[in-house]
Structure formats: structure tokens, C-alpha cells
C-alpha atoms as a PDB file:
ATOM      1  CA  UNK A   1       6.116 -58.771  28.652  1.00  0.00           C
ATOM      2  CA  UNK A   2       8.306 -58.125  25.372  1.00  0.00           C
ATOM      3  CA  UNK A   3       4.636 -56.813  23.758  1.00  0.00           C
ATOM      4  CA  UNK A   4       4.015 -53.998  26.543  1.00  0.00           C
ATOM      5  CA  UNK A   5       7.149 -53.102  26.206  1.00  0.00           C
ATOM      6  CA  UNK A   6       7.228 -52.619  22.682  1.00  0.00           C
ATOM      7  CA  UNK A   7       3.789 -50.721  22.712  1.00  0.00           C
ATOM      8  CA  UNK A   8       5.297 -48.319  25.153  1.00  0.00           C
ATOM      9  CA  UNK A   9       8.213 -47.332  23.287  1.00  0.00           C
ATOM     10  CA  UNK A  10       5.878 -47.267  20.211  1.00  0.00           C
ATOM     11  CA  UNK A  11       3.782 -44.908  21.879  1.00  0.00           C
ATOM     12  CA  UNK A  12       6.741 -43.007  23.183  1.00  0.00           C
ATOM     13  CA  UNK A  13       8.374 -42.519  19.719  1.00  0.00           C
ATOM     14  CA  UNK A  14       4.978 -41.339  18.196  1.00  0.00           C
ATOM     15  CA  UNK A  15       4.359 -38.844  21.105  1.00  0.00           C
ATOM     16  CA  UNK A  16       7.958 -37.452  20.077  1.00  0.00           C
ATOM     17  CA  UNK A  17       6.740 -37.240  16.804  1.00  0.00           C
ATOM     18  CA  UNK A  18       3.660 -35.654  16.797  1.00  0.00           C
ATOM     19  CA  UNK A  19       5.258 -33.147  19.420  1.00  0.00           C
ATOM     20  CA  UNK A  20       7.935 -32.646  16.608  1.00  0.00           C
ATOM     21  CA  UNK A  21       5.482 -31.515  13.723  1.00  0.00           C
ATOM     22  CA  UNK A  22       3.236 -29.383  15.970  1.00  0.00           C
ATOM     23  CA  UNK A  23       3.449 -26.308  13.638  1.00  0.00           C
ATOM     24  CA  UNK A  24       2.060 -24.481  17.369  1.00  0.00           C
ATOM     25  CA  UNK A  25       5.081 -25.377  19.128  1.00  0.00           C
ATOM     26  CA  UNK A  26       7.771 -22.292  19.757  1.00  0.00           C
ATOM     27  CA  UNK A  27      11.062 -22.695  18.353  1.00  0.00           C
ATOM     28  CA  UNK A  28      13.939 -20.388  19.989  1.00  0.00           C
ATOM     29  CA  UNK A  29      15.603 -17.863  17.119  1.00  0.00           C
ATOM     30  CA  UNK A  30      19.728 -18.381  17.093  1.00  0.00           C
ATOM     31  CA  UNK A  31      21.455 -14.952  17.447  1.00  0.00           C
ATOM     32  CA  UNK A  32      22.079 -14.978  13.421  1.00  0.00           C
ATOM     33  CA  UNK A  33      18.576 -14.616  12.696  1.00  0.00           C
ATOM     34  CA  UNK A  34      17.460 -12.171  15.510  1.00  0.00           C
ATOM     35  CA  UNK A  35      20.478 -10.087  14.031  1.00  0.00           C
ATOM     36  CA  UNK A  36      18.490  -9.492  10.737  1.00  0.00           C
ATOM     37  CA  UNK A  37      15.809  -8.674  12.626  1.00  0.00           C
ATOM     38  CA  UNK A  38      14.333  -4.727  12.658  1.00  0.00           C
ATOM     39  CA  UNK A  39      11.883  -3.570  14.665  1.00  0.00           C
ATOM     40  CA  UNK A  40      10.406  -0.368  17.036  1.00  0.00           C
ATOM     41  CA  UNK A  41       7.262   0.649  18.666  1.00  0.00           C
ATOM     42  CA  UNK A  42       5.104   3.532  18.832  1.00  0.00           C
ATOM     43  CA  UNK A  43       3.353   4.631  22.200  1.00  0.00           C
ATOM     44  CA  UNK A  44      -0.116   5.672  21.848  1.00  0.00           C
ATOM     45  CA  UNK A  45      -0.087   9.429  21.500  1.00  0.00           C
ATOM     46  CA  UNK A  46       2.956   9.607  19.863  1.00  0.00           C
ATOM     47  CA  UNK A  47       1.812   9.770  16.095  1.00  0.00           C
ATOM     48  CA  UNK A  48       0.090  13.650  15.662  1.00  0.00           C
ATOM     49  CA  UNK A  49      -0.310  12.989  11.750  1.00  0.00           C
ATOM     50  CA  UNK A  50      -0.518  10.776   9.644  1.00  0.00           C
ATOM     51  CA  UNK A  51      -1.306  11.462   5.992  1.00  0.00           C
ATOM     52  CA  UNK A  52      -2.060   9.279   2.760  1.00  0.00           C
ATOM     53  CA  UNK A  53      -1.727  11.528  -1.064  1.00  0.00           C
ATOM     54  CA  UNK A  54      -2.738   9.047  -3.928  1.00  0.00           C
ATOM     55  CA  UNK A  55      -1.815  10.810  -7.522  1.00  0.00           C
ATOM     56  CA  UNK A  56      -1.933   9.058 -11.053  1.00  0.00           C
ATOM     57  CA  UNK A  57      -1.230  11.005 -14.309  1.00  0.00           C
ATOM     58  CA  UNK A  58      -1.523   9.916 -17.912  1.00  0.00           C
ATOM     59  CA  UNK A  59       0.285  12.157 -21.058  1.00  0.00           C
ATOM     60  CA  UNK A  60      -0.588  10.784 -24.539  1.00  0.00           C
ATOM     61  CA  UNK A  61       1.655  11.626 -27.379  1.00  0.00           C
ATOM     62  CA  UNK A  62      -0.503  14.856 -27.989  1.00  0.00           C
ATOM     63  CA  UNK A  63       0.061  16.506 -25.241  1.00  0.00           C
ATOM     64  CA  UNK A  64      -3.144  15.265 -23.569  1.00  0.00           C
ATOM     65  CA  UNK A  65      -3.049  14.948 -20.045  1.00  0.00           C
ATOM     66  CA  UNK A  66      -5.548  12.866 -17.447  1.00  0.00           C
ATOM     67  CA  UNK A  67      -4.419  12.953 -13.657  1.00  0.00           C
ATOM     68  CA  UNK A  68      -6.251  12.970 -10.530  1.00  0.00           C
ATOM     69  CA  UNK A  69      -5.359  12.326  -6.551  1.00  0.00           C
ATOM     70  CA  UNK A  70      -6.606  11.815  -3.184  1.00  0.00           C
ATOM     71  CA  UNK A  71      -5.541  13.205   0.147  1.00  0.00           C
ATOM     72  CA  UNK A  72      -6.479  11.672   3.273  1.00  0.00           C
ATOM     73  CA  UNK A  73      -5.018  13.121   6.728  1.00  0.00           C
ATOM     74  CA  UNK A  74      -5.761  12.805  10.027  1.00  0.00           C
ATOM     75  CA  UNK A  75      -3.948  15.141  12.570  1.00  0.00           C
ATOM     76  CA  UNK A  76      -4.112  15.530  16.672  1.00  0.00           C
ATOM     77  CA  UNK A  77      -7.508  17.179  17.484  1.00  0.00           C
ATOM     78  CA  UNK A  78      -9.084  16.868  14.105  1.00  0.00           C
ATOM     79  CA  UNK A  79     -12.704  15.381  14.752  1.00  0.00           C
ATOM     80  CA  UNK A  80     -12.750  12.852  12.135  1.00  0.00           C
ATOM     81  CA  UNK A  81     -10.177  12.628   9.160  1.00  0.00           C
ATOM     82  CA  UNK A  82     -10.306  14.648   6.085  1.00  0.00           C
ATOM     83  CA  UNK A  83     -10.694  13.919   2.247  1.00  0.00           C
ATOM     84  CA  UNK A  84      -9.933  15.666  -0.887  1.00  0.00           C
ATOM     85  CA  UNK A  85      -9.856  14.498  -4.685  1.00  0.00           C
ATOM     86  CA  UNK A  86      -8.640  16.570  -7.511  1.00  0.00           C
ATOM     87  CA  UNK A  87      -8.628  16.127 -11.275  1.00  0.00           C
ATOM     88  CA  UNK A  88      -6.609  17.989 -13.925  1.00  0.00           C
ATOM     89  CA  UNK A  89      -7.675  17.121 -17.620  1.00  0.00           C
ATOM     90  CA  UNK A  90      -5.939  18.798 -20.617  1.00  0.00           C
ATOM     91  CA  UNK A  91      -6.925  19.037 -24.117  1.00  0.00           C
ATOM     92  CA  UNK A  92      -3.550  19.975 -25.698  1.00  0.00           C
ATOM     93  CA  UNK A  93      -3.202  22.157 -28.510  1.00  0.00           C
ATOM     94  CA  UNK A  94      -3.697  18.900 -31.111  1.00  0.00           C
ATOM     95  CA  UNK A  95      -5.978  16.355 -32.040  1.00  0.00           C
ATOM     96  CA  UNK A  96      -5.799  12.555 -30.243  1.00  0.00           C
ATOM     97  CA  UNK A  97      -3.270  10.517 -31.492  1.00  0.00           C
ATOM     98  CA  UNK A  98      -3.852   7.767 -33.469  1.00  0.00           C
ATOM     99  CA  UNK A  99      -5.092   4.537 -31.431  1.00  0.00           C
ATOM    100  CA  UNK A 100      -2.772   2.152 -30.648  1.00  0.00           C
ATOM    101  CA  UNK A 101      -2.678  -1.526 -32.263  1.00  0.00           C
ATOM    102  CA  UNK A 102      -0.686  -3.284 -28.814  1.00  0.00           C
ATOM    103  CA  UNK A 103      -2.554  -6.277 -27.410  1.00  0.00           C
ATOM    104  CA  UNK A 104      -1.763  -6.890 -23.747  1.00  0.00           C
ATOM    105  CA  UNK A 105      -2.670 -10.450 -22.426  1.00  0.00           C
ATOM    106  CA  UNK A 106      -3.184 -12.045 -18.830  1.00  0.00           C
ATOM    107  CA  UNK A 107      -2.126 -10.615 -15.207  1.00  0.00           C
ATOM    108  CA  UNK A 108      -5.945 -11.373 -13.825  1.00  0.00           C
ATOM    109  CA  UNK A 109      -3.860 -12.698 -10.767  1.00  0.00           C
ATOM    110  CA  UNK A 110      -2.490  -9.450  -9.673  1.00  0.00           C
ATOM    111  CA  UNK A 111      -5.638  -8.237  -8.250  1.00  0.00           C
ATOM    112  CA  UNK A 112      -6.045 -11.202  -5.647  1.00  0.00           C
ATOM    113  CA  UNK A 113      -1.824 -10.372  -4.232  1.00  0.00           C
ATOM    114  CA  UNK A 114      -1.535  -9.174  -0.964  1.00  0.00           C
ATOM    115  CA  UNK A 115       0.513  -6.690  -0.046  1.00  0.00           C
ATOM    116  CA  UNK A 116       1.882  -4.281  -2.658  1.00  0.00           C
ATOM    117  CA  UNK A 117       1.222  -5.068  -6.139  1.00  0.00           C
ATOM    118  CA  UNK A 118       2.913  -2.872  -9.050  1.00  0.00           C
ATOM    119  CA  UNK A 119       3.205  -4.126 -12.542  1.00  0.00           C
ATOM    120  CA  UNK A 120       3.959  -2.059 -15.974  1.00  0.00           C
ATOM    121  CA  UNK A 121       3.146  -4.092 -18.912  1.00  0.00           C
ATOM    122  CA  UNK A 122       3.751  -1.766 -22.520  1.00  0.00           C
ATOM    123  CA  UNK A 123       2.554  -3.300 -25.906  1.00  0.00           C
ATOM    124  CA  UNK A 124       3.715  -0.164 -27.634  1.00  0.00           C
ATOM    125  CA  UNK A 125       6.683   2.006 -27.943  1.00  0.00           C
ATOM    126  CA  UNK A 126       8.673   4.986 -26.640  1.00  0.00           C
ATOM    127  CA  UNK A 127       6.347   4.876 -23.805  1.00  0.00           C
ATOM    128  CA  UNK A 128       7.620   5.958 -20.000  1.00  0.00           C
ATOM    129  CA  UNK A 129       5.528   3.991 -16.465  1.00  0.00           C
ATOM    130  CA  UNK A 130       6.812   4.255 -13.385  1.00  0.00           C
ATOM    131  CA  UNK A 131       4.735   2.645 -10.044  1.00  0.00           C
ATOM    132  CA  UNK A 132       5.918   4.459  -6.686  1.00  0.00           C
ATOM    133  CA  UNK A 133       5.671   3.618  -3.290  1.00  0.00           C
ATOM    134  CA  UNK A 134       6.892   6.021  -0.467  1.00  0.00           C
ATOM    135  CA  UNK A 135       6.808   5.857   2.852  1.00  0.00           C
ATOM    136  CA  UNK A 136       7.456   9.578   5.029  1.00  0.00           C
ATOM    137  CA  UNK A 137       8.612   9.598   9.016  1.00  0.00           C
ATOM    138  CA  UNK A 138       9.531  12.737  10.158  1.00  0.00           C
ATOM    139  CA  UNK A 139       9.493  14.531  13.611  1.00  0.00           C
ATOM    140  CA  UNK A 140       8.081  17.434  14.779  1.00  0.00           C
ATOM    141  CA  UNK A 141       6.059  19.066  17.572  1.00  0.00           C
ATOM    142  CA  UNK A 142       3.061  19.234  15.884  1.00  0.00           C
ATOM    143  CA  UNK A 143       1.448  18.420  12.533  1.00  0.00           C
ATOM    144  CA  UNK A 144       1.517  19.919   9.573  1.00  0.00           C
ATOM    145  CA  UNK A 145      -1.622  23.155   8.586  1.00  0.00           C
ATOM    146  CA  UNK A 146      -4.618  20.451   7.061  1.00  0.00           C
ATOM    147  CA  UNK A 147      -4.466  21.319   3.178  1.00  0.00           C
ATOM    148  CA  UNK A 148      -7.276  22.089   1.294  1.00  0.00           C
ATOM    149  CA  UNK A 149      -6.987  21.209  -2.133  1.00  0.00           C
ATOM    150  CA  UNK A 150      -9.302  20.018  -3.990  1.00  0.00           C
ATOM    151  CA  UNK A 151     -12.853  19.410  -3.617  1.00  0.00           C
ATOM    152  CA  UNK A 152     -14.411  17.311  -0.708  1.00  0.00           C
ATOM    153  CA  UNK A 153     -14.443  13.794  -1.463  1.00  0.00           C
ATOM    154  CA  UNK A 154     -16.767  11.968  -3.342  1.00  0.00           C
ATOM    155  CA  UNK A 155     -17.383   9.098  -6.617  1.00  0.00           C
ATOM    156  CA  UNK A 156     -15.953  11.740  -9.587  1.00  0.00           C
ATOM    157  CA  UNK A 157     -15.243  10.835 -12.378  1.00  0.00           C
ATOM    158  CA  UNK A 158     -14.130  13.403 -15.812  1.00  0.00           C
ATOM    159  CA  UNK A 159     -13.896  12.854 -19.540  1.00  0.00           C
ATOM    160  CA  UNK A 160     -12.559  14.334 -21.952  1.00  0.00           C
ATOM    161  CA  UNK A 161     -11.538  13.894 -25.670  1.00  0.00           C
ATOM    162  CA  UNK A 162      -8.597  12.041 -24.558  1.00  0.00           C
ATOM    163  CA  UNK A 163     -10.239   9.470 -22.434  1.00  0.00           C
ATOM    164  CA  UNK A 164     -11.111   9.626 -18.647  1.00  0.00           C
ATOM    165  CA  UNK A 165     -10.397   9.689 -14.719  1.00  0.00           C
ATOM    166  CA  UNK A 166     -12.422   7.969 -12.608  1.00  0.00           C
ATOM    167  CA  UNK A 167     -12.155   7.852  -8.214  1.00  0.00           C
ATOM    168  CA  UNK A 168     -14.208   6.035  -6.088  1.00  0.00           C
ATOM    169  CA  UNK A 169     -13.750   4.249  -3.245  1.00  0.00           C
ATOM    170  CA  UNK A 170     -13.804   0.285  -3.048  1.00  0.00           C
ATOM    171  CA  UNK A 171     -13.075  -2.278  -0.656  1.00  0.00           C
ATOM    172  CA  UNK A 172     -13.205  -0.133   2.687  1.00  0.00           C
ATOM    173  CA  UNK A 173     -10.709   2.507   0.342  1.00  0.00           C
ATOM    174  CA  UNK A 174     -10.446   4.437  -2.373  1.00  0.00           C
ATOM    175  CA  UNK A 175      -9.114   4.073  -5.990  1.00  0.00           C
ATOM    176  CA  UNK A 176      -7.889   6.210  -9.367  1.00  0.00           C
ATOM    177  CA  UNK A 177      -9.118   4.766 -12.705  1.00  0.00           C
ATOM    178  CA  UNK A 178      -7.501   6.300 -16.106  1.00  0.00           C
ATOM    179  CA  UNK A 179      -8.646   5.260 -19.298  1.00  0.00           C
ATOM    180  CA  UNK A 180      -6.620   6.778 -21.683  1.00  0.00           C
ATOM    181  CA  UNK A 181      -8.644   6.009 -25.312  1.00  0.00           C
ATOM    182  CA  UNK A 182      -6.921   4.057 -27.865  1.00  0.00           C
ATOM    183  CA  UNK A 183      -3.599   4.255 -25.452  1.00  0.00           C
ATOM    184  CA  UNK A 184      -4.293   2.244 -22.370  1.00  0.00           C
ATOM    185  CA  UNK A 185      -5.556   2.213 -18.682  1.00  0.00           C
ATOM    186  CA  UNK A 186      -3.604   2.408 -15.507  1.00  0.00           C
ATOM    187  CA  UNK A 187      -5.322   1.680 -11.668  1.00  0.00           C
ATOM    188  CA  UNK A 188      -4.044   2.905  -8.552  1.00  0.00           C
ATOM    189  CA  UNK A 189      -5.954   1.544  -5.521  1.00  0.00           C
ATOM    190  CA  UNK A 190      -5.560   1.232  -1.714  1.00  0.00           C
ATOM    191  CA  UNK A 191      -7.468  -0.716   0.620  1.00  0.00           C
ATOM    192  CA  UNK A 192      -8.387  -4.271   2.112  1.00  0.00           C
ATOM    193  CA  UNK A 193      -4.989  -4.208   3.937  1.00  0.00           C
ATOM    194  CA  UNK A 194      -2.843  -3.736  -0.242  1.00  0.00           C
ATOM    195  CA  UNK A 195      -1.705  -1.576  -2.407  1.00  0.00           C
ATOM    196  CA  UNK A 196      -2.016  -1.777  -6.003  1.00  0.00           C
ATOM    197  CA  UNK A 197      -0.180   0.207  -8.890  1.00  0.00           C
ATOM    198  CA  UNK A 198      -0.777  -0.938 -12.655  1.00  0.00           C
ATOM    199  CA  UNK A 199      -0.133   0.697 -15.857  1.00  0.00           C
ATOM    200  CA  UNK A 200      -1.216  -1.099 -19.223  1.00  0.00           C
ATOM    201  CA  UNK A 201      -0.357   0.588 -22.244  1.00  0.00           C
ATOM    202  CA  UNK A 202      -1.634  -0.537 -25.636  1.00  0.00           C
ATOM    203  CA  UNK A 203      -0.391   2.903 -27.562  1.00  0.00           C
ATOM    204  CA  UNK A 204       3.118   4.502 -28.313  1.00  0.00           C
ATOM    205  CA  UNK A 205       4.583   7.652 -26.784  1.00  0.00           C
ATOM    206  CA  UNK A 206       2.951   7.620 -22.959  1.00  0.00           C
ATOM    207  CA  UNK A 207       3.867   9.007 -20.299  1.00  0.00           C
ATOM    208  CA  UNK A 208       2.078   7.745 -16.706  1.00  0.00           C
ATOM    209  CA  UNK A 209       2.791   7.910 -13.318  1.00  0.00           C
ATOM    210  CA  UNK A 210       1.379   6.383 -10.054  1.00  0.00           C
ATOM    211  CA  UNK A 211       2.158   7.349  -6.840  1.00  0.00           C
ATOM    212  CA  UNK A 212       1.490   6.916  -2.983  1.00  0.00           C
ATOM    213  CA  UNK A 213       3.383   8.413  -0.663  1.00  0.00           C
ATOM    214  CA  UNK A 214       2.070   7.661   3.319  1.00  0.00           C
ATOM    215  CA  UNK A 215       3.508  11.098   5.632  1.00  0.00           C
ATOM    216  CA  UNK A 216       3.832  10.594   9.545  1.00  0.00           C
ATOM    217  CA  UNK A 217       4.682  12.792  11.849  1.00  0.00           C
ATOM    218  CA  UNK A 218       5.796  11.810  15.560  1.00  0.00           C
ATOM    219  CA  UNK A 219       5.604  13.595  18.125  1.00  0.00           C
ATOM    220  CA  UNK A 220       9.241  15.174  19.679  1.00  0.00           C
ATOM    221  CA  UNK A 221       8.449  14.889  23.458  1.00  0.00           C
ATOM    222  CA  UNK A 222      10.261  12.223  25.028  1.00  0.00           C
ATOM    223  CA  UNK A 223       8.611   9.046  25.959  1.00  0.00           C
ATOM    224  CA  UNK A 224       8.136   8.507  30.040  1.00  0.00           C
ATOM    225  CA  UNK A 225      10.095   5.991  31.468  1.00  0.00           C
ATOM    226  CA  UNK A 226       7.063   4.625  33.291  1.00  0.00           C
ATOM    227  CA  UNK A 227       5.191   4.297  29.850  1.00  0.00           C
ATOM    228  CA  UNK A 228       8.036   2.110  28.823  1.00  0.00           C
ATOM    229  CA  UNK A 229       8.026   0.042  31.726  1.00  0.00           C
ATOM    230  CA  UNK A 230       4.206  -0.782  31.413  1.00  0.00           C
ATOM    231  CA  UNK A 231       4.981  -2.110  27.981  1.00  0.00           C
ATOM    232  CA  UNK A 232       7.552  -4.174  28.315  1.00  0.00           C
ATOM    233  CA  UNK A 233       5.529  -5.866  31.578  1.00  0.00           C
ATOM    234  CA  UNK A 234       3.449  -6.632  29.099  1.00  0.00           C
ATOM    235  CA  UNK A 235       5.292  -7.818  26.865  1.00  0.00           C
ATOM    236  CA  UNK A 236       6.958 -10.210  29.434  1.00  0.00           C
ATOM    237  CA  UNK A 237       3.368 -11.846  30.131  1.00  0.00           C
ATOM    238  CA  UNK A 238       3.083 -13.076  26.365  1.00  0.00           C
ATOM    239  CA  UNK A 239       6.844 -14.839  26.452  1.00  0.00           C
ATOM    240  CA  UNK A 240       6.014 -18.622  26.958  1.00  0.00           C
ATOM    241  CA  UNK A 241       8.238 -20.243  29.550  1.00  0.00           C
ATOM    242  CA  UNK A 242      11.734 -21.514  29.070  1.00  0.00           C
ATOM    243  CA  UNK A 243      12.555 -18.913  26.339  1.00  0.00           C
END
């Protein structure tokens, strides 16, 4: 008799257990953590643009200057949404300077990080970087006139004396690729659900500059009180029971 009953609290204590380290099982949030908590939602309809302006810009010691962006928007009753790409190369009134000596090493990880990636690494000196990351919400009754700079998009890529600037899209997006000669490279890229902003500078004297800025515009109107209602019935059906 002692045996079964040992067995069944043995089997008791590793059911509570293995209930314990189910990594599926919910666990209720005190009111400390829910209080750091941030969070809205958007009804469909409610977003009338939304815009995405990729711009990288390299400015050697000479003078010399390699840029080119990428606009993307998409806007209430547009068909399907609309690219541009633009480049701006610049001589300068002197010759190249003089190659630089710097040796930069390693960071083959940050191309497999998720999320946003942004990394300056400078083997020279007096140089400037800056990676930027902006993120635009405004509201309005309607979005903004479609721009139409640049040139429609396309793989482009332009050389000059003082290196070059190459876009093209990769990984279901699109990317900026300067190669500044004898000073460095820098790679601005979106897509495959990151963001990545790097500037590697082997020479002295740069200047570069990577930017993304993502523009939305909601729409003013008030949201129906019925709308509201539908969602948070729905939300009610996905809350498992006792919490």
C-alpha cells in the first residue's frame, strides 16, 4: 500500500513540475509591469500616408561629395506605391585626397542583427558619421501632394573620380552603397523586417551621413464607437480564462 502511495505523490509532484516549466503556460503581469507598458492601435482606414525617404551622403576632405536617396510613399487612392532614387555626385574644385592608411577589422556580425543596426567605426582622423533613425506621426485630413523627385526607381549606380553610389534593392527592399576611394564605404539598407546604418572610414577628414526617416499621416476623423466595440470583442475572444 505504502508503494502506490508513493507512486502517486511521485506522479503528482512531477505533473506540478512539468506544468511549472511549460514555457506555453500564461503568467498574469503585476500592475508594476503593465505600468511600463505603452501601447495604441490603428483602425483600418485610418493611416492615408505613409512614407519611407532613405538618404546617405559622403564629403571627402576635397570637397568631393557622393549622396543618393530613395523615396517610397504610398497615399489613400494611389494605385500602387511610388518610387524615386536620386544621386548628387560632385567633383570639387581639387584633386582626391590622398588615400587613407586606416585598417578597420571585424563587425561581419552586424549584418545577421535584427532590428536596427547602426555602427560608426573611424580608423582615421578629424572625420564626422552620424547614423539616424526617425520616426514621423502627424495628423491631418489628407496626405501630403506625392513628390516627384528624382527619377523612377531602378538598380543605379554613379562614379565618379571620388569613388561611387550604388542603389539597388535586396532582400524584399532597397539599399544605398557609397564607396568613397581610398576613404571608406558606408551602407544604408532596409528590408527583411531591419534596418541597417554603417559607416567605415579608413581616411581622415570625412564627413557622412545616413538617414531614414518613416512619415505617417493619420487620418483626423474620429473613430466610430461601433468600430471600437468590434475590436475590443475581439480582443476579449483571445484572453484565456481566469485572467
Amino acid at each position: 500500500m505504502k508503494i502506490h502511495v508513493l507512486l502517486a505523490a511521485s506522479c503528482i509532484a512531477a505533473s506540478i513540475c512539468a506544468q511549472a516549466s511549460n514555457p506555453l503556460q500564461p503568467v498574469e503581469l503585476s500592475d508594476r509591469e503593465l505600468s511600463q507598458l505603452r501601447g495604441r492601435f490603428i483602425m483600418p482606414g485610418q493611416i492615408v500616408h505613409f512614407g519611407v525617404t532613405m538618404s546617405s551622403a559622403w564629403e571627402n576632405a576635397s570637397g568631393q561629395v557622393l549622396a543618393g536617396a530613395v523615396h517610397m510613399q504610398a497615399s489613400e487612392g494611389m494605385f500602387q506605391p511610388q518610387f524615386n532614387v536620386s544621386t548628387i555626385t560632385q567633383n570639387g574644385d581639387q584633386s582626391a585626397p590622398t588615400a587613407g592608411s586606416g585598417q578597420i577589422y571585424g563587425g561581419e556580425g552586424l549584418s545577421s542583427v535584427n532590428g536596427v543596426t547602426q555602427s560608426v567605426r573611424s580608423a582615421g582622423d578629424f572625420n564626422s558619421a552620424a547614423n539616424n533613425f526617425v520616426v514621423n506621426v502627424k495628423r491631418g485630413g489628407s496626405a501630403p501632394n506625392a513628390s516627384n523627385a528624382g527619377e523612377p526607381f531602378a538598380n543605379h549606380i554613379e562614379s565618379t573620380q571620388a569613388g561611387s553610389v550604388q542603389i539597388s534593392t535586396s532582400d524584399g527592399g532597397f539599399r544605398i552603397a557609397i564607396n568613397a576611394l581610398g576613404q571608406g564605404t558606408s551602407l544604408q539598407q532596409l528590408g527583411a523586417g531591419g534596418l541597417q546604418q554603417h559607416a567605415n572610414i579608413g581616411g581622415s577628414s570625412n564627413t557622412v551621413r545616413n538617414l531614414t526617416e518613416l512619415d505617417v499621416v493619420l487620418r483626423e476623423t474620429p473613430i466610430p464607437a461601433g468600430s471600437i466595440g468590434v475590436n475590443l470583442d475581439q480582443l476579449r475572444a483571445l484572453r484565456p480564462a481566469g485572467y
